[in-house]
C-alpha atoms as a PDB file:
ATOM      1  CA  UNK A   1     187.244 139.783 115.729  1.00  0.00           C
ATOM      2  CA  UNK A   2     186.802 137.040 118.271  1.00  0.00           C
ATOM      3  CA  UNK A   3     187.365 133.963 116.742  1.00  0.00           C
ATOM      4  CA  UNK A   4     185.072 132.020 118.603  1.00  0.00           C
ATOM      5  CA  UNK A   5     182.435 135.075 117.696  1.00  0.00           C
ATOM      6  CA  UNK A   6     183.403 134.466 113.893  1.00  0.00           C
ATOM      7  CA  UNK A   7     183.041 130.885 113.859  1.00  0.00           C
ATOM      8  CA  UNK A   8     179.302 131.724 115.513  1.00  0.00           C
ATOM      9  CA  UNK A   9     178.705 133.867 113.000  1.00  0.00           C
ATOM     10  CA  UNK A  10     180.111 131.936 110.423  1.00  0.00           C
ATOM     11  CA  UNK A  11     178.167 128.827 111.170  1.00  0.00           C
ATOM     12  CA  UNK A  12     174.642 131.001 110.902  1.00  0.00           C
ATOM     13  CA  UNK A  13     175.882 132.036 108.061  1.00  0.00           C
ATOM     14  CA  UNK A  14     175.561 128.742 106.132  1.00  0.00           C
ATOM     15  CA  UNK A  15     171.976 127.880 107.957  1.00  0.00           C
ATOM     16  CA  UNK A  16     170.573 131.047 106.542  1.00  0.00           C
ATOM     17  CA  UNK A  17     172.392 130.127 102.969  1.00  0.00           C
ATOM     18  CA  UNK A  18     170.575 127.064 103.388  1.00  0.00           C
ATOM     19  CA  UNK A  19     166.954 128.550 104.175  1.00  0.00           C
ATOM     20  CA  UNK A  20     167.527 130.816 100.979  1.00  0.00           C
ATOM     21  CA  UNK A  21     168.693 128.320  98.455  1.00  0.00           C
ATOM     22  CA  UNK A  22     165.262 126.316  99.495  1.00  0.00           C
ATOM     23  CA  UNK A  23     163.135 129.761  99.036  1.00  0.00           C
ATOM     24  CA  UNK A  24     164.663 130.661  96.098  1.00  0.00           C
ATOM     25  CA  UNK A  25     165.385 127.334  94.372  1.00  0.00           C
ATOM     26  CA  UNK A  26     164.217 124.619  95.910  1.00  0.00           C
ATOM     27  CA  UNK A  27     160.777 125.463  96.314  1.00  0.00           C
ATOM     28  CA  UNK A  28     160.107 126.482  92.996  1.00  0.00           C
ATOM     29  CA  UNK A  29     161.676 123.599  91.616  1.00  0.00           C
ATOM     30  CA  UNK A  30     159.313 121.439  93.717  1.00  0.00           C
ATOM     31  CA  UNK A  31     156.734 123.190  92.554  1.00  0.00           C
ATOM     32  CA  UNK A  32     157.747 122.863  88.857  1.00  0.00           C
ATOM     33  CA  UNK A  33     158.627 119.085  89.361  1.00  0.00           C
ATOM     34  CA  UNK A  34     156.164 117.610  91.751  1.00  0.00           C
ATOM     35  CA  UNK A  35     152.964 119.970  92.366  1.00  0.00           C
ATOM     36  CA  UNK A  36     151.914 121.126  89.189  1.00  0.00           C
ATOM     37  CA  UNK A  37     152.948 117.742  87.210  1.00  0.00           C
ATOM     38  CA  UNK A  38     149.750 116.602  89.854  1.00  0.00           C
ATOM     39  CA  UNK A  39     147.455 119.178  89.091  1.00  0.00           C
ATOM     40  CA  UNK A  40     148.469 121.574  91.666  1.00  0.00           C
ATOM     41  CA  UNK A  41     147.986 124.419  90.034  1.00  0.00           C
ATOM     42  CA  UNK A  42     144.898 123.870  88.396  1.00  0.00           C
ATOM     43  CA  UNK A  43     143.506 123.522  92.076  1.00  0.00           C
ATOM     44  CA  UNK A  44     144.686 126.498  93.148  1.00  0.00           C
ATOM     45  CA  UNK A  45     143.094 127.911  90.223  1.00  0.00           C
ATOM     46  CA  UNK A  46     139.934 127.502  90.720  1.00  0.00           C
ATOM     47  CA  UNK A  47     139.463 129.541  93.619  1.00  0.00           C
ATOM     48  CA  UNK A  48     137.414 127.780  95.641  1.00  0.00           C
ATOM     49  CA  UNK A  49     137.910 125.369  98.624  1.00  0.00           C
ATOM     50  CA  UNK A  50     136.778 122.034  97.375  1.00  0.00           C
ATOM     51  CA  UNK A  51     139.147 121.199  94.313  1.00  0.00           C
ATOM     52  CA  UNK A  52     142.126 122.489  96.757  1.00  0.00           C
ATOM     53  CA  UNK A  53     141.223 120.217  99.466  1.00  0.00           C
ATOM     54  CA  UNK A  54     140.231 117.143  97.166  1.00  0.00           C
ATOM     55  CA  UNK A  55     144.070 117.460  95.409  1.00  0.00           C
ATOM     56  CA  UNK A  56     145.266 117.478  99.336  1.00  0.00           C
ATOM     57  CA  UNK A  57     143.418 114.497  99.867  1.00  0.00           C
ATOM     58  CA  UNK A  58     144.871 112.514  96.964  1.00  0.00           C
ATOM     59  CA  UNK A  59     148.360 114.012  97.291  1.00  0.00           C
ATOM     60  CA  UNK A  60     149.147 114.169 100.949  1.00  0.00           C
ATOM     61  CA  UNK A  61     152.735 113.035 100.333  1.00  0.00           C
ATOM     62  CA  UNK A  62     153.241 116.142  97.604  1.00  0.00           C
ATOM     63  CA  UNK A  63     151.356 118.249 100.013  1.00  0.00           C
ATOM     64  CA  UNK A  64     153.421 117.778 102.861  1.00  0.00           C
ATOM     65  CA  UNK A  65     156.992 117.443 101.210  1.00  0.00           C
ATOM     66  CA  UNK A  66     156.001 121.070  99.623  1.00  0.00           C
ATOM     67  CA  UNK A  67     155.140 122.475 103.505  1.00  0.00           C
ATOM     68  CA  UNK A  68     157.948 120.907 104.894  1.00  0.00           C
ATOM     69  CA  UNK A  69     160.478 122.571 102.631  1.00  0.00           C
ATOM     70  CA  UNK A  70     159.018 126.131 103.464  1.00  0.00           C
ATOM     71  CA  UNK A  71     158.623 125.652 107.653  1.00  0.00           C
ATOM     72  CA  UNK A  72     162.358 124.356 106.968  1.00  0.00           C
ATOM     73  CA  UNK A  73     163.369 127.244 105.199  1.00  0.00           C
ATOM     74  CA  UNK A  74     162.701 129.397 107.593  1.00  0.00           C
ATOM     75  CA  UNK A  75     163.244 127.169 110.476  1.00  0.00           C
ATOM     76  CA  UNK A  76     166.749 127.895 109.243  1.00  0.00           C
ATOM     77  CA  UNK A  77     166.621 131.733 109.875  1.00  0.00           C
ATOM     78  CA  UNK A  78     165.325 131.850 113.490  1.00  0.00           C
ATOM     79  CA  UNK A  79     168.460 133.095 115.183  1.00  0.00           C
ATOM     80  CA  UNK A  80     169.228 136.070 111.676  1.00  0.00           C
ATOM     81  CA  UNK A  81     167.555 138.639 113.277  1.00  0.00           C
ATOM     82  CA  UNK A  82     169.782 138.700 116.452  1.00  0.00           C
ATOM     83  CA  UNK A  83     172.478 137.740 114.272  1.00  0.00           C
ATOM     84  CA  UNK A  84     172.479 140.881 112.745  1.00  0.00           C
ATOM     85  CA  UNK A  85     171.721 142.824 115.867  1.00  0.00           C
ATOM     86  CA  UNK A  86     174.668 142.109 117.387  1.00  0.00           C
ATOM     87  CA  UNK A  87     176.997 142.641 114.533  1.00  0.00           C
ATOM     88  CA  UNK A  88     175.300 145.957 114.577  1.00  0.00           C
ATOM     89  CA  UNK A  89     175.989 146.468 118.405  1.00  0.00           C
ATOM     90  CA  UNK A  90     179.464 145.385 118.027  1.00  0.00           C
ATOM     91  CA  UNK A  91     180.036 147.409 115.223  1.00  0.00           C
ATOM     92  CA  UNK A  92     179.212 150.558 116.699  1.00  0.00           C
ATOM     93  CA  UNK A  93     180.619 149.637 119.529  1.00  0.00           C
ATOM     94  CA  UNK A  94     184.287 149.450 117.767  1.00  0.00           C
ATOM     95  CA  UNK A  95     182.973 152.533 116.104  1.00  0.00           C
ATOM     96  CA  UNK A  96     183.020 153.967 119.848  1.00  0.00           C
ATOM     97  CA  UNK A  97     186.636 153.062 120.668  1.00  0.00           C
ATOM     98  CA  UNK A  98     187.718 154.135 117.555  1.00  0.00           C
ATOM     99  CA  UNK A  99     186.525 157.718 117.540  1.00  0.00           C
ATOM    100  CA  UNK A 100     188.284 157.403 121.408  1.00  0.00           C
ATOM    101  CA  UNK A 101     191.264 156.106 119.930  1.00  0.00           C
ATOM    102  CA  UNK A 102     191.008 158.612 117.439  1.00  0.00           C
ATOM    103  CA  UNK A 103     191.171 161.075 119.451  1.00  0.00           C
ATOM    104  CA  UNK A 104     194.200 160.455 121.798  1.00  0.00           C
ATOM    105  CA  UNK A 105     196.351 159.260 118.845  1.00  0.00           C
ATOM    106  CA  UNK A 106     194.512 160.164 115.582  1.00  0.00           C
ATOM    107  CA  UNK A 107     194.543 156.829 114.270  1.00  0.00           C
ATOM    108  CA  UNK A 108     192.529 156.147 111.936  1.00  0.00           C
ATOM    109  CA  UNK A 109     190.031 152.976 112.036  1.00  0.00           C
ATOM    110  CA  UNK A 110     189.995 150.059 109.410  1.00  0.00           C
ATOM    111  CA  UNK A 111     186.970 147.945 108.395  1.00  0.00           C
ATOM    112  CA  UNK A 112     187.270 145.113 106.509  1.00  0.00           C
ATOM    113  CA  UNK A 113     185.524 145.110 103.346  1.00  0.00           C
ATOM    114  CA  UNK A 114     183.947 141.476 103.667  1.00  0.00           C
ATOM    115  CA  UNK A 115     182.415 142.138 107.191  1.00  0.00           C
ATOM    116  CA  UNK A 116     182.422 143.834 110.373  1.00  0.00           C
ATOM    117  CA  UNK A 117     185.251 143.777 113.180  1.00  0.00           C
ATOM    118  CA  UNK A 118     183.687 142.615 116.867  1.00  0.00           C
ATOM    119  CA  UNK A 119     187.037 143.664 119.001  1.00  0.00           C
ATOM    120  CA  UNK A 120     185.679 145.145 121.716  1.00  0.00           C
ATOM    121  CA  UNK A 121     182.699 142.659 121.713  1.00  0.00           C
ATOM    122  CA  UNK A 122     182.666 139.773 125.038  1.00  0.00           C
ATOM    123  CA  UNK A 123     183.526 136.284 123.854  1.00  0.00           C
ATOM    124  CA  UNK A 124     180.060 135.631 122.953  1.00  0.00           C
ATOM    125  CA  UNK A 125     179.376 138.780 120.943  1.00  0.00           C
ATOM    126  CA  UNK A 126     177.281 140.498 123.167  1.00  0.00           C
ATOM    127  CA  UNK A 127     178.917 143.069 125.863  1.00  0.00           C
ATOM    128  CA  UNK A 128     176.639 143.532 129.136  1.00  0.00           C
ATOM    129  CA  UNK A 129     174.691 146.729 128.227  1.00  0.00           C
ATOM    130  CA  UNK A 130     174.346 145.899 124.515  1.00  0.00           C
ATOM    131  CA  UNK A 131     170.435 146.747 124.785  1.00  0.00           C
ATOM    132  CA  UNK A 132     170.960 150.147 125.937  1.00  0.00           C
ATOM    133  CA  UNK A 133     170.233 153.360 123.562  1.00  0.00           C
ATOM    134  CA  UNK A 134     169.555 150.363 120.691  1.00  0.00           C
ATOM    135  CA  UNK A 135     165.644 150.824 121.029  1.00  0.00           C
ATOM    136  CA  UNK A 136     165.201 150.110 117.089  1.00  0.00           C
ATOM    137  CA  UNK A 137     167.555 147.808 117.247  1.00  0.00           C
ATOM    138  CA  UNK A 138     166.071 145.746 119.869  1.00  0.00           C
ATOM    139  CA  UNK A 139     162.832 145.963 118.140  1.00  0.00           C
ATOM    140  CA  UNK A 140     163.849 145.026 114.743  1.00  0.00           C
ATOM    141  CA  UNK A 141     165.523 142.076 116.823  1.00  0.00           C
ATOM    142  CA  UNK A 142     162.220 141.186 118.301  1.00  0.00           C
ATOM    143  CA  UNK A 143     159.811 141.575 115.878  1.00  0.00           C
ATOM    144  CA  UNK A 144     162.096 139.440 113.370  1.00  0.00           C
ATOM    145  CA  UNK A 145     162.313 136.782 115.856  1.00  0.00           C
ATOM    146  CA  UNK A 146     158.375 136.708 116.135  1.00  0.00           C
ATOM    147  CA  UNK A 147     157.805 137.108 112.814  1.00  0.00           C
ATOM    148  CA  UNK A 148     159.758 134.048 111.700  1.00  0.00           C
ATOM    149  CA  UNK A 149     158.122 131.968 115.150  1.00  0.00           C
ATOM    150  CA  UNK A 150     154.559 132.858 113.398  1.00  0.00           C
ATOM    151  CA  UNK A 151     155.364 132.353 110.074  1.00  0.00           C
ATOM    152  CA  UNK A 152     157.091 129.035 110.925  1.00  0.00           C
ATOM    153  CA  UNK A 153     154.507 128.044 113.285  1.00  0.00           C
ATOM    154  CA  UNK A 154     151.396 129.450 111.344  1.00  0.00           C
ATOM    155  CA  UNK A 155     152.500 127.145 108.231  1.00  0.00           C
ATOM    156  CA  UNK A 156     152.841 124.167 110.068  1.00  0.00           C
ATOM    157  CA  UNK A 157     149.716 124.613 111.848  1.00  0.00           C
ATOM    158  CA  UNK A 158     147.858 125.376 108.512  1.00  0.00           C
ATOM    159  CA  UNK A 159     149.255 122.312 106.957  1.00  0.00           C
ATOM    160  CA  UNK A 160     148.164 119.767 110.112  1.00  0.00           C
ATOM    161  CA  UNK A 161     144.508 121.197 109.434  1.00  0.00           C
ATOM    162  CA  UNK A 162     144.462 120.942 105.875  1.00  0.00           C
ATOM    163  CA  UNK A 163     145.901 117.834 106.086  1.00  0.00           C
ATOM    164  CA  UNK A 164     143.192 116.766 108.244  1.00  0.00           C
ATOM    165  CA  UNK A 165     140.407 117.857 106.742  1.00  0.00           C
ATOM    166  CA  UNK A 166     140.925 116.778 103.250  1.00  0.00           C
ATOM    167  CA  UNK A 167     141.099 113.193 104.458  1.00  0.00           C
ATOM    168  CA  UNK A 168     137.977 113.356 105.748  1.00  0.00           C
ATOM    169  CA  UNK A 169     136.346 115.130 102.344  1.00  0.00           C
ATOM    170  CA  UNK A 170     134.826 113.713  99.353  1.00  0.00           C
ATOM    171  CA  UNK A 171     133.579 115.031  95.905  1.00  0.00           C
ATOM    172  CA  UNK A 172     130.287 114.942  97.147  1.00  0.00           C
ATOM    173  CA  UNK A 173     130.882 116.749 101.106  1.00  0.00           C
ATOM    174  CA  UNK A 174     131.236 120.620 102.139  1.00  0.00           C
ATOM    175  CA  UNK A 175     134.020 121.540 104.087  1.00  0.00           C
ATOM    176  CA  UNK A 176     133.600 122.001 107.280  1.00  0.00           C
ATOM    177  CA  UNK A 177     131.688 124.969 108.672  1.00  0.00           C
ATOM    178  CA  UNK A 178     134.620 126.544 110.872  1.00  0.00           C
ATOM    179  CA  UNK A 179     136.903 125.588 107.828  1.00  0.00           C
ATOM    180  CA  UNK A 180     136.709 129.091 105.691  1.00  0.00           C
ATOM    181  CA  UNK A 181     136.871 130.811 108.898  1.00  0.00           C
ATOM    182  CA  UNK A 182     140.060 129.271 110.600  1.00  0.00           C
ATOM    183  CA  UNK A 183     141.783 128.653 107.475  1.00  0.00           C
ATOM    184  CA  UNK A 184     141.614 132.642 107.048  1.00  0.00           C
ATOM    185  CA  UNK A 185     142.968 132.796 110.475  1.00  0.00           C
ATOM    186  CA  UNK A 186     146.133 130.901 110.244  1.00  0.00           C
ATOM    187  CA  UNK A 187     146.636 132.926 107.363  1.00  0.00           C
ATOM    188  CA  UNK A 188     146.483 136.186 108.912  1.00  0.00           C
ATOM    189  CA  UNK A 189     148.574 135.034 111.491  1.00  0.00           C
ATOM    190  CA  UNK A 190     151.562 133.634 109.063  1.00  0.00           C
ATOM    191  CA  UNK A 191     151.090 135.752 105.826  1.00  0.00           C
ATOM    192  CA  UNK A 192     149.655 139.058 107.691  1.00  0.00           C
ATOM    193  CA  UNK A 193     151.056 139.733 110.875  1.00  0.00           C
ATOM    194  CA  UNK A 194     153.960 137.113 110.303  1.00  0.00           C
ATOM    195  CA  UNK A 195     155.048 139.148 106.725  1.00  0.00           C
ATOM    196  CA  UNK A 196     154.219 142.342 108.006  1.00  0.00           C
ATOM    197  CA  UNK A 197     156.078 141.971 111.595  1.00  0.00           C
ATOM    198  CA  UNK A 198     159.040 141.012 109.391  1.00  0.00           C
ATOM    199  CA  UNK A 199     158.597 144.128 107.392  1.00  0.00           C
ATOM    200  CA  UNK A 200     158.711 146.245 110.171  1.00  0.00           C
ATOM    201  CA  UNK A 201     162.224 144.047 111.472  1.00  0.00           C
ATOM    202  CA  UNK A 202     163.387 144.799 107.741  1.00  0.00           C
ATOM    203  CA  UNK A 203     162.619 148.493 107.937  1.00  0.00           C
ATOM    204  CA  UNK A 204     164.320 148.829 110.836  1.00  0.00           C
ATOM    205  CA  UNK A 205     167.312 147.066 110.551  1.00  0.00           C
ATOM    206  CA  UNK A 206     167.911 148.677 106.884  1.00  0.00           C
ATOM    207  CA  UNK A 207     167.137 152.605 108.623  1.00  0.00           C
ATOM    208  CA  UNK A 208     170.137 151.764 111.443  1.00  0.00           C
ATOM    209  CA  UNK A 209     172.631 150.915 108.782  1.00  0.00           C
ATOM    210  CA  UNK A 210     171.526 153.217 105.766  1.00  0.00           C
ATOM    211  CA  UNK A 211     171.874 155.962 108.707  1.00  0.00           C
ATOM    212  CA  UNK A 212     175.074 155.480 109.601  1.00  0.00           C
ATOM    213  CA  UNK A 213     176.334 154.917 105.983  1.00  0.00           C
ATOM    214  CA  UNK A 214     180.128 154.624 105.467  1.00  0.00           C
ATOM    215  CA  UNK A 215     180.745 156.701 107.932  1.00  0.00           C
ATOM    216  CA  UNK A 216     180.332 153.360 110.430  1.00  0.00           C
ATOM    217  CA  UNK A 217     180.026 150.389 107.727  1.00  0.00           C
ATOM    218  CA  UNK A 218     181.314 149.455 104.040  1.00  0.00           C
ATOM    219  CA  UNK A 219     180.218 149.937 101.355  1.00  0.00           C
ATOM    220  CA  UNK A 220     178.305 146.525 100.395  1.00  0.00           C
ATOM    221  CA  UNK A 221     176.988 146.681 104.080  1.00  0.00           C
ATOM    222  CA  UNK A 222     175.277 150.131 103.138  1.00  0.00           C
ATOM    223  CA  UNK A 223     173.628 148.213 100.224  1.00  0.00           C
ATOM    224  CA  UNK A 224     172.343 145.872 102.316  1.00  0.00           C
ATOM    225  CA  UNK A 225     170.829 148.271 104.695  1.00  0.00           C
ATOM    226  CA  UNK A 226     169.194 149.978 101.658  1.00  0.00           C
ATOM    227  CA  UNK A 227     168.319 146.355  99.927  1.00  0.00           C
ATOM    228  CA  UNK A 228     166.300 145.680 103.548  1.00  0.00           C
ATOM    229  CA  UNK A 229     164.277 148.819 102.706  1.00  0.00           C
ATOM    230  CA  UNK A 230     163.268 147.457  99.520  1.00  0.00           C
ATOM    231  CA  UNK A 231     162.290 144.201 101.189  1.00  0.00           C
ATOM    232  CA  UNK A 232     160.517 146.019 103.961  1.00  0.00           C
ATOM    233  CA  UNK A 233     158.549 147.872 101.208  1.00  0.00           C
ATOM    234  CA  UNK A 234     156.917 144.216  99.327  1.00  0.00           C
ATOM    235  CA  UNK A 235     156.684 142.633 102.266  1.00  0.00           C
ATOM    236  CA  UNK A 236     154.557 144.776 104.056  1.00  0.00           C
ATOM    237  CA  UNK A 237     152.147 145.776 100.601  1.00  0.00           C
ATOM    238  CA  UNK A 238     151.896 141.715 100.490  1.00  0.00           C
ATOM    239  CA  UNK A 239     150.917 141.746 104.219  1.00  0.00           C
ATOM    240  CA  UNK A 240     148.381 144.119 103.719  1.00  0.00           C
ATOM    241  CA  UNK A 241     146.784 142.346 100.802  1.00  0.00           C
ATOM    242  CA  UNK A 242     146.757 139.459 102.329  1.00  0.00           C
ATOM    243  CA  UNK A 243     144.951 140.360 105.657  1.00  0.00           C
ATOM    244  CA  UNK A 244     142.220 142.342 102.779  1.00  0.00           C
ATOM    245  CA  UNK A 245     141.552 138.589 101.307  1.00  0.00           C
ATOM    246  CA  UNK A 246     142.774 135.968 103.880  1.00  0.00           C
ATOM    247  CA  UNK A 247     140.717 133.098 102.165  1.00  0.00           C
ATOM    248  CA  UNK A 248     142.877 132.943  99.377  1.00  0.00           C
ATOM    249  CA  UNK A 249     146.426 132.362 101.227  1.00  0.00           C
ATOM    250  CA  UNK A 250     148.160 135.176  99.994  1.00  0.00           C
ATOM    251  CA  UNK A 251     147.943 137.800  97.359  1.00  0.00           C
ATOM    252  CA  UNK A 252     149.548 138.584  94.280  1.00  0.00           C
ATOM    253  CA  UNK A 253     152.968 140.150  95.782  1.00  0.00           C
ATOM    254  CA  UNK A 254     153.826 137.536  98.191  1.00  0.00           C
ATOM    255  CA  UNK A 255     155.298 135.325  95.839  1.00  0.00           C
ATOM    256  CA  UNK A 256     157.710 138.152  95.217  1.00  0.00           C
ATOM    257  CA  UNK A 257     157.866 139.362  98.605  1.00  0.00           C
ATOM    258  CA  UNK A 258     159.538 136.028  99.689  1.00  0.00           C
ATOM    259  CA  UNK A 259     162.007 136.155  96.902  1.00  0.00           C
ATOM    260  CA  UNK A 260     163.289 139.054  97.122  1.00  0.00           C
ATOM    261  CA  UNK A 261     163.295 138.664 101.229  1.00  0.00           C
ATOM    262  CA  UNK A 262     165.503 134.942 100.501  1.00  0.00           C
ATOM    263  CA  UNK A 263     167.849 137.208  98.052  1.00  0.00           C
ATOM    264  CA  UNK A 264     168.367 139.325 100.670  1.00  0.00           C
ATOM    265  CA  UNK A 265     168.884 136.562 103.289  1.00  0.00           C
ATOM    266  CA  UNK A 266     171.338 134.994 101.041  1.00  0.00           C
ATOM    267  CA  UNK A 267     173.378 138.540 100.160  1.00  0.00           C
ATOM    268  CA  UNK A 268     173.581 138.137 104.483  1.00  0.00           C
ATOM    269  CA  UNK A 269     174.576 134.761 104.473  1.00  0.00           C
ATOM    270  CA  UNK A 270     177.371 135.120 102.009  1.00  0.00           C
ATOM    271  CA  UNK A 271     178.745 137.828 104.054  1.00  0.00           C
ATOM    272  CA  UNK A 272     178.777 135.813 107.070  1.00  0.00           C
ATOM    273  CA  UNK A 273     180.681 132.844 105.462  1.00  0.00           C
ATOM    274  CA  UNK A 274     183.312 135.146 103.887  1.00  0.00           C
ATOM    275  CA  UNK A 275     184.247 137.295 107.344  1.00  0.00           C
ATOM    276  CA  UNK A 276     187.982 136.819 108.300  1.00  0.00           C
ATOM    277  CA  UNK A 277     189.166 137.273 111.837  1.00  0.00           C
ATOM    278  CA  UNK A 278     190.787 140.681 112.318  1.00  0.00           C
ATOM    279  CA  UNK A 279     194.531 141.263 111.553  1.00  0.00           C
END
């Protein structure tokens, strides 16, 4: 493997440990520690604009801290979804020279257990046709990439608005009369077609490596491929019962659907960090 490749990959491979840790522990614990000491949840219970926005309004600090941690979070994972498309371009790639290999000499190819080898990758991972005959590939790429952008993006935009309009509101005011309509919106756009474009990035990615199976990758890599199925599977149910009831923020399974999504993003991560350069 390149070493300059490895150290790349490497290096993403601690930001995306990061981003997971705060999903899966960090967050909660905030939540357990800060917001619902304050009454957090007991706003959120009551289904209905006004309490929400007055706890915003007299916990802006809490409020924003608790935002923060999740654009953060996933601020980390921007560059995982062509992260993992080109360790699956370079490792079909090697796959390639092997079987050519293979056939003049009858060698037979060796994969490290711990990660994938990049040999006959360019210095920066990515030979000049990599995007050819990868169409799913290139689309899980892409639709990862946007679906983190809008998630990222659609939180922080939700939280400037909220924000806003709770420090204008008092016990005794309405909300404002666009408020139900473009609070639903930046929902949809971070929850529904955010969650469910990652979904589809999930799907994908885990079809390309279940596919190949240890025939082209080992045999925790063909978990993971499988584990990204699963993932695809809750994310996109908690998309779609999100967009159904956008008012509320999210349904029932996205809770879950972003833990088991950070699980999986820290399974990557700890492969990253553990890949050794190639003997």
């Amino acid at each position: 493997m390149k070493r300059n490749f490895l150290t790349r990959l490497r290096i993403n491979g601690t930001y995306y440990l990061g981003g997971a840790l705060l999903l899966l522990i960090g967050v909660p614990l905030y939540q357990l520690l800060v917001l619902l000491p304050q009454g957090y949840g007991d706003a959120l219970a009551k289904s209905s604009f006004p309490p929400y926005l007055l706890w915003i309004s007299s916990h802006q600090g809490q409020f924003w801290g608790y935002r923060a941690l999740l654009i953060i979070a996933f601020a980390c994972l921007l560059s995982l979804p062509f992260t993992l498309f080109r360790i699956i371009v370079a490792q079909e790639i090697l796959e390639d020279e092997h079987e050519e290999e293979g056939r003049e000499t009858q060698t037979k190819p060796e994969i490290e257990h711990t990660g994938t080898h990049t040999s006959g990758a360019v210095p920066d991972g990515m030979p000049a046709d990599a995007w050819r005959g990868k169409g799913f590939a290139v689309l899980a790429a892409w639709s990862g990439l946007l679906s983190i952008i809008l998630y990222t993006f659609g939180t922080m935009a939700s939280t400037i608005y909220l924000a806003f309009v709770s420090s204008t509101f008092s016990p005794h005011s309405a909300p404002p009369a666009h408020f139900s309509a473009l609070s639903a919106t930046l929902t949809i756009i971070a929850n529904t077609i955010g969650g469910g474009l990652l979904a589809l990035s999930c799907l994908f990615f885990g079809a390309i490596i279940a596919r190949s199976g240890l025939k082209l990758w080992p045999g925790i890599w063909v978990a993971f491929g499988y584990a990204a199925l699963a993932v695809a599977a809750l994310l996109s149910g908690s998309a779609v019962a999100t967009a159904t009831a956008p008012i509320t923020g999210q349904s029932v399974l996205t809770t879950p659907a972003i833990l088991l999504f950070a699980l999986w993003v820290l399974w990557f991560g700890i492969m990253l960090v553990r890949l050794k350069p190639e003997a």
